[in-house]
Every structure is written in structure tokens, then in C-alpha cells.
Protein backbone atom coordinates (compact mmCIF):
# COMPACT_ATOMS: atom_id res chain seq x y z
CA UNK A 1 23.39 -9.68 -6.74
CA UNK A 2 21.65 -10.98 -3.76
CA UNK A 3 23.53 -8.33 -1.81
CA UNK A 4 21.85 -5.69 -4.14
CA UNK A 5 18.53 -7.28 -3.80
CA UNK A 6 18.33 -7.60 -0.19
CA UNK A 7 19.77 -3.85 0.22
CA UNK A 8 17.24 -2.90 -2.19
CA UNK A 9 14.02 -4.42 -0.73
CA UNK A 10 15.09 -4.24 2.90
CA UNK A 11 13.86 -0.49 3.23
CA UNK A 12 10.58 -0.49 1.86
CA UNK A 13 9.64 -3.53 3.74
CA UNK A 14 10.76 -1.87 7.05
CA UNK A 15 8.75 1.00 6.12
CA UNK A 16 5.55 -0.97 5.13
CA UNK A 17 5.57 -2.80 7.80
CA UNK A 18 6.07 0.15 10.40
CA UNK A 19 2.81 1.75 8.57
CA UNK A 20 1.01 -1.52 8.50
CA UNK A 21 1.53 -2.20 12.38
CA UNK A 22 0.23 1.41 12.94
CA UNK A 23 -2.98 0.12 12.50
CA UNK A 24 -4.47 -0.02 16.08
CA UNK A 25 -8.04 -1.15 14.61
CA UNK A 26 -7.86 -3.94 12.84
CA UNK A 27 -5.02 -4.61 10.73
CA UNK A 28 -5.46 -5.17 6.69
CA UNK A 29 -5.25 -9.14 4.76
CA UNK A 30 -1.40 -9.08 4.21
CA UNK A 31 -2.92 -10.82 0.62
CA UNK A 32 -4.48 -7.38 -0.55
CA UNK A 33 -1.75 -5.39 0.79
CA UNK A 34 1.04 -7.74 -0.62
CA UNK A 35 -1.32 -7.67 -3.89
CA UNK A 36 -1.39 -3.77 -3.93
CA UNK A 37 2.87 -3.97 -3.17
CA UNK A 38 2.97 -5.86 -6.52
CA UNK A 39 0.89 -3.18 -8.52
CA UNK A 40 3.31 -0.97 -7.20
CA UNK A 41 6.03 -2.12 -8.64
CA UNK A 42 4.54 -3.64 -11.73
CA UNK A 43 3.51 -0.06 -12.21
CA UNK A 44 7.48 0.68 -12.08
CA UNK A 45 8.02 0.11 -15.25
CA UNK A 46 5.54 1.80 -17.87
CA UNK A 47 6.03 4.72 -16.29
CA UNK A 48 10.68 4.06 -16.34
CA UNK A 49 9.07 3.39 -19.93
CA UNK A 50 7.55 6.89 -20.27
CA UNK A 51 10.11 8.79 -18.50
CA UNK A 52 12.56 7.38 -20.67
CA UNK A 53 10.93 8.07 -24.02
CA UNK A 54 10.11 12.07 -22.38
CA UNK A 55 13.97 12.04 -21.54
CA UNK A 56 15.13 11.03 -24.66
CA UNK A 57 12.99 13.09 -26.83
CA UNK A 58 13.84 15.97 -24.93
CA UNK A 59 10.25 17.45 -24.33
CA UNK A 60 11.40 19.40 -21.63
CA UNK A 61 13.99 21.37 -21.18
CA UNK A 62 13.92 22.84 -17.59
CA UNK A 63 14.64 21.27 -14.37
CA UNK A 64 11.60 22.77 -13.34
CA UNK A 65 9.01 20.98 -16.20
CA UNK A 66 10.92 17.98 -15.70
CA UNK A 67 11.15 17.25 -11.74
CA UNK A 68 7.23 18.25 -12.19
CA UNK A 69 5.62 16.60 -15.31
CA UNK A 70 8.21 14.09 -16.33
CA UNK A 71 8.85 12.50 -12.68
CA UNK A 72 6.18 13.99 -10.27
CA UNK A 73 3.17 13.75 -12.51
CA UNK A 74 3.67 10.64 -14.44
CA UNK A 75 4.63 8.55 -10.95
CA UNK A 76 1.57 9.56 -8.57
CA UNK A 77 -0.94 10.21 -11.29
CA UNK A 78 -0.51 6.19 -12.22
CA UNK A 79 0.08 5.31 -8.56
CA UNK A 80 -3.29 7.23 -7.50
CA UNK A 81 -5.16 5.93 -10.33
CA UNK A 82 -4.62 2.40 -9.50
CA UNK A 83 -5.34 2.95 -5.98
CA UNK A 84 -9.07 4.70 -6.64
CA UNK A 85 -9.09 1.44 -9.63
CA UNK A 86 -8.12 -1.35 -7.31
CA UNK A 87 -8.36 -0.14 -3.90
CA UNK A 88 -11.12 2.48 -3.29
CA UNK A 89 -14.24 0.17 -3.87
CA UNK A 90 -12.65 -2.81 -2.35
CA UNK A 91 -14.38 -4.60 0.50
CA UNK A 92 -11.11 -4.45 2.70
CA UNK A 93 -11.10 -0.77 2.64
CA UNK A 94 -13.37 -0.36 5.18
CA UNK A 95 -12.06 2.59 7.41
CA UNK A 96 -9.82 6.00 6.95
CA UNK A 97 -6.56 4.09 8.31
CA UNK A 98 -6.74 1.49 5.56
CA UNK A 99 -6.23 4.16 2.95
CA UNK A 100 -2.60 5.05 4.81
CA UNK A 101 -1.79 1.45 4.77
CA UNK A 102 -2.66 0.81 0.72
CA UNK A 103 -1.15 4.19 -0.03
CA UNK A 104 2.20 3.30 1.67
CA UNK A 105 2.27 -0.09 0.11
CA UNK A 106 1.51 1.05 -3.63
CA UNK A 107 3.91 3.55 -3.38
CA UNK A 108 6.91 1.39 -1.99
CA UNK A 109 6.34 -1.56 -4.23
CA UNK A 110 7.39 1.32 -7.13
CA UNK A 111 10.30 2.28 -4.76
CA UNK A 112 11.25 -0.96 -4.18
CA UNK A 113 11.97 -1.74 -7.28
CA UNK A 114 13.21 1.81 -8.65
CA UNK A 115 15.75 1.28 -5.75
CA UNK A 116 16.74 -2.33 -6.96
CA UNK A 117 17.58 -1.20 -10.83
CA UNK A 118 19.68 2.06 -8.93
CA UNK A 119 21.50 0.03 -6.77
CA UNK A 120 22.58 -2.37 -9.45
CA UNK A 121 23.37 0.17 -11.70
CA UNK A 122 25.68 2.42 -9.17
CA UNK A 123 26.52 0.27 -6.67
CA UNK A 124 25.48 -0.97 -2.82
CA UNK A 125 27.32 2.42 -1.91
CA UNK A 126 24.20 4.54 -2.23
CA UNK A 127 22.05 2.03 -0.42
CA UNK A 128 22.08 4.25 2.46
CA UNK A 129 21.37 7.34 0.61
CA UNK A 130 18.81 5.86 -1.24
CA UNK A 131 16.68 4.03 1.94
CA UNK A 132 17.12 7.61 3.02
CA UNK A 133 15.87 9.81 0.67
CA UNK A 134 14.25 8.31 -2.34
CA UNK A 135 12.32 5.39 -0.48
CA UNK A 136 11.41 7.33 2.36
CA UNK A 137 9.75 10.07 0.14
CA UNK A 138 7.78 7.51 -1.83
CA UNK A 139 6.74 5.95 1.50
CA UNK A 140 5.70 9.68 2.57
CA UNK A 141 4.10 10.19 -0.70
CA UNK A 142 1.91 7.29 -0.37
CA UNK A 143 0.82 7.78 3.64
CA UNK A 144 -0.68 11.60 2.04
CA UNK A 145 -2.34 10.02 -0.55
CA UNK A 146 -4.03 7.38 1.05
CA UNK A 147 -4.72 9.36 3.99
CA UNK A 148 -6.98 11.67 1.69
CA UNK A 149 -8.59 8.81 -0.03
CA UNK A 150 -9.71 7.67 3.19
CA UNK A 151 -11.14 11.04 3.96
CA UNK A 152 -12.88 11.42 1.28
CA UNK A 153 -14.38 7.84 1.54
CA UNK A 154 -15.38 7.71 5.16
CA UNK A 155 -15.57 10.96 6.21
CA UNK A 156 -16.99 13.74 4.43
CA UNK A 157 -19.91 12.00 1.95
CA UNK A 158 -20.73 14.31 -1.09
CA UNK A 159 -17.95 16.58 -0.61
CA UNK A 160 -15.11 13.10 -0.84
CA UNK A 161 -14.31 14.15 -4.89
CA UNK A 162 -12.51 16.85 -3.39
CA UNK A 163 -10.36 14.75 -1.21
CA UNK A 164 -10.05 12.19 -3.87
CA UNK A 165 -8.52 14.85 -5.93
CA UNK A 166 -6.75 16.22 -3.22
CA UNK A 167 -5.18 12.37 -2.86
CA UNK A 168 -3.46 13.03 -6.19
CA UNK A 169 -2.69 16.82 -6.11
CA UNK A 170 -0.46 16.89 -2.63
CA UNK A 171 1.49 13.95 -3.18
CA UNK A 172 2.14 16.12 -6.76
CA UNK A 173 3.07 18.83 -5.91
CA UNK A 174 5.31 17.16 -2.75
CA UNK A 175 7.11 15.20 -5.32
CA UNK A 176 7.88 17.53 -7.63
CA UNK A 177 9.47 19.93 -5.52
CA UNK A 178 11.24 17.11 -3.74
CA UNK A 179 12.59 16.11 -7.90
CA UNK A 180 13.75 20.05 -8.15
CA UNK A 181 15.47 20.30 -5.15
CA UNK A 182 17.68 17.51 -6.05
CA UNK A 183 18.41 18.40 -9.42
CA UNK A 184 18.26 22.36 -9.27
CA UNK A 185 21.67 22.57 -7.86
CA UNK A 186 25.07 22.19 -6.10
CA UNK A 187 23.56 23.07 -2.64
CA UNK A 188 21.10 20.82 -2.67
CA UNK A 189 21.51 18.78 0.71
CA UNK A 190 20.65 22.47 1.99
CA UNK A 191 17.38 22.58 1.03
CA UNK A 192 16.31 18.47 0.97
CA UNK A 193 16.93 18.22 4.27
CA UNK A 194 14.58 20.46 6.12
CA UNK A 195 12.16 19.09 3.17
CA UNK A 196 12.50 15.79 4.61
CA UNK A 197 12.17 16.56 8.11
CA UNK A 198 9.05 18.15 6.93
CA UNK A 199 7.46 15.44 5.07
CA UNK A 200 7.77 13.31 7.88
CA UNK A 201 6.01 15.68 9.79
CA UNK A 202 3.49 15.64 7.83
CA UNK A 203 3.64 12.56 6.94
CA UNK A 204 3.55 11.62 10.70
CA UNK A 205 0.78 14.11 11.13
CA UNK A 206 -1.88 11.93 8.81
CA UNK A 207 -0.98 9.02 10.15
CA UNK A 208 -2.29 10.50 13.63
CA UNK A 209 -5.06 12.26 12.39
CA UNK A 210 -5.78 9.13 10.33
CA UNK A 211 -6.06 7.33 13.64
CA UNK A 212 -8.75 9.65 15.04
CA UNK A 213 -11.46 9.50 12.03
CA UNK A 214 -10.86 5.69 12.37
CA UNK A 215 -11.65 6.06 15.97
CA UNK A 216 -14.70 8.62 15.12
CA UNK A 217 -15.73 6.46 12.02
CA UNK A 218 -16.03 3.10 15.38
CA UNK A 219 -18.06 5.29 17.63
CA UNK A 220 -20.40 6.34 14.90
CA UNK A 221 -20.80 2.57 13.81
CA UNK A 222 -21.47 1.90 17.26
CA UNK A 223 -23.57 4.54 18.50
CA UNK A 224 -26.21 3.60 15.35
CA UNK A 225 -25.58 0.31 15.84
CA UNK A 226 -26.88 1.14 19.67
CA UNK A 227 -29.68 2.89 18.59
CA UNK A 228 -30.62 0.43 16.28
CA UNK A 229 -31.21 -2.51 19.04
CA UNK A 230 -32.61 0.30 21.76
């Protein structure tokens, strides 16, 4: 069991802390991000709850309903909602980067857990697989999300609804054609793939351009801070 445990935590903690360290301005209380970890996986189990209880009733049918409203939806709608809940209006959030960092972590305490129950259900054989593919997206997921809840925060004033919407919408829509490709058929390795490669493009992308409004966000602080004293 330890074994399991161990293979099962190891890969979101490498990932959190790779998206934690990216933070070149001033790096978050590990309290609130270990905190918003927690909520993450806390949050792992009303929603196994709900899936179950949509899986067992049979509400829908196709592979197409399901990868989208059963997994997709019910997973980043609860993940995004406790990040505007918790994290938006928190004190610590205090520049675009933060949102990547909170994003990653809420969505890889749900992973990490979701990978635990897998592993010791099927076995350490899929740990690769799993670190891979299933933790990885979530990770991805989460660095989206939070990247638009910073924008919309820090960045763009009136018009941040929009983003804050957008936070939940991408990572959606992401997720639910990542669920379809993996359940739609025998090819699928085909087709997840390229989808990974691009989702840590993008992925990767945010993080950068995450980096800049921080930077932008700095300079404006200090420029009015400047003109403030002159």
C-alpha cells in the first residue's frame, strides 16, 4: 500500500511544485497553496459521488454526453467554483501568476487522489500511464483556469466576468474532449497524443504569458507608486 501511495502522490507533487517554482515574483504561502491542494482532493469525492450515481442511473447514453457532462462538467465546474469561493478574493492572490499556481494545485489535489483509488484498484502497472496522461491533464487543466482567473482579476477591470467565465469554459471544453478521445475508440493513442502535446503547449503558453502581466501588473504598481512620491 505504501508503494501505491507514494506512486500515486509522487506525480502531482512533481508537477505542483514545477508550477509553484515558476513563480519568478514572489512565490505563494505553501499554507494556502497546501490548503487549496486539500480542497482539491476533498472535492474528489462528491463529485466520484455524482459520477457514480449519473453512471449507474444511466442518464447518458453516449460517449459523447458522458466524457462532456458526466466527467468534464461536473469536475471543473466544482473545481472552478471553489477557486472563485476560496481563492479569488483572498489576500494572497495578489498578481496574474498566483492564479496559475492555485489553479494547478486545486486541480492536482483531485488528481492526486483520483490517481491513488486507480492505482489501488488496477495495480502500480498503470502508474506510468496514469502520471502521464490523467495527472498531467488535470495539472494542464488547472494552469488554463487559473491563468484566466488571474486575467480577469488583474488585468482587464470591468470586462474580468468574461475571463472568469472563460476560467471555467476552456478547461471544459479541454476536458471533455480529452474524456472522448479516450473512450470513443480502439485508436485512441492516435488522437491523445498530439492532444497532449498540445495542451502542454498551451498549457506552457499561459504560464509565459502569465509571467508577462505579472511583470506589467509590477511596473504599473511601480510607476504610480513613482508618481505618487514625485
Amino acid at each position: 500500500m505504501l508503494v501505491i501511495l507514494s506512486a500515486g502522490i509522487a506525480p502531482g507533487l512533481a508537477l505542483l511544485s514545477y508550477f509553484y517554482l515558476r513563480d519568478q515574483f514572489g512565490q505563494e504561502p505553501v499554507l494556502i497553496v497546501f490548503k487549496t491542494f486539500l480542497l482539491g482532493a476533498i472535492l474528489t469525492f462528491p463529485i466520484m459521488f455524482i459520477q457514480y450515481v449519473i453512471d449507474a442511473e444511466g442518464i447518458f447514453q453516449s460517449d459523447l454526453l458522458s466524457s462532456f457532462l458526466s466527467a468534464s462538467l461536473s469536475e471543473e465546474f466544482f473545481k472552478w467554483f471553489v477557486l472563485f469561493l476560496y481563492v479569488y478574493q483572498h489576500a494572497e492572490f495578489d498578481e496574474p501568476f498566483d492564479g496559475i499556481v492555485y489553479g494547478a494545485s486545486i486541480s492536482l489535489g483531485f488528481a492526486t487522489v483520483e490517481n491513488i483509488f486507480y492505482l489501488a484498484a488496477n495495480g502500480i502497472n498503470f502508474a506510468l500511464g496514469r502520471a502521464l496522461l490523467p495527472v498531467s491533464s488535470h495539472a494542464l487543466f488547472g494552469v488554463i483556469m487559473g491563468y484566466y482567473l488571474g486575467k480577469g482579476k488583474f488585468q482587464y477591470g470591468q470586462n474580468g466576468w468574461k475571463w472568469v467565465f472563460t476560467a471555467f469554459f476552456v478547461p471544459f471544453v479541454l476536458h471533455g474532449l480529452y474524456d472522448y478521445i479516450l473512450v470513443s475508440g480502439k485508436n485512441w493513442i492516435y488522437y491523445i497524443l498530439p492532444f497532449m502535446l498540445f495542451l502542454w503547449w498551451l498549457g506552457l503558453k499561459k504560464v509565459k504569458h502569465a509571467h508577462l502581466m505579472t511583470k506589467e501588473f509590477y511596473n504599473k504598481k511601480l510607476k504610480s507608486r513613482n508618481a505618487s512620491i514625485s
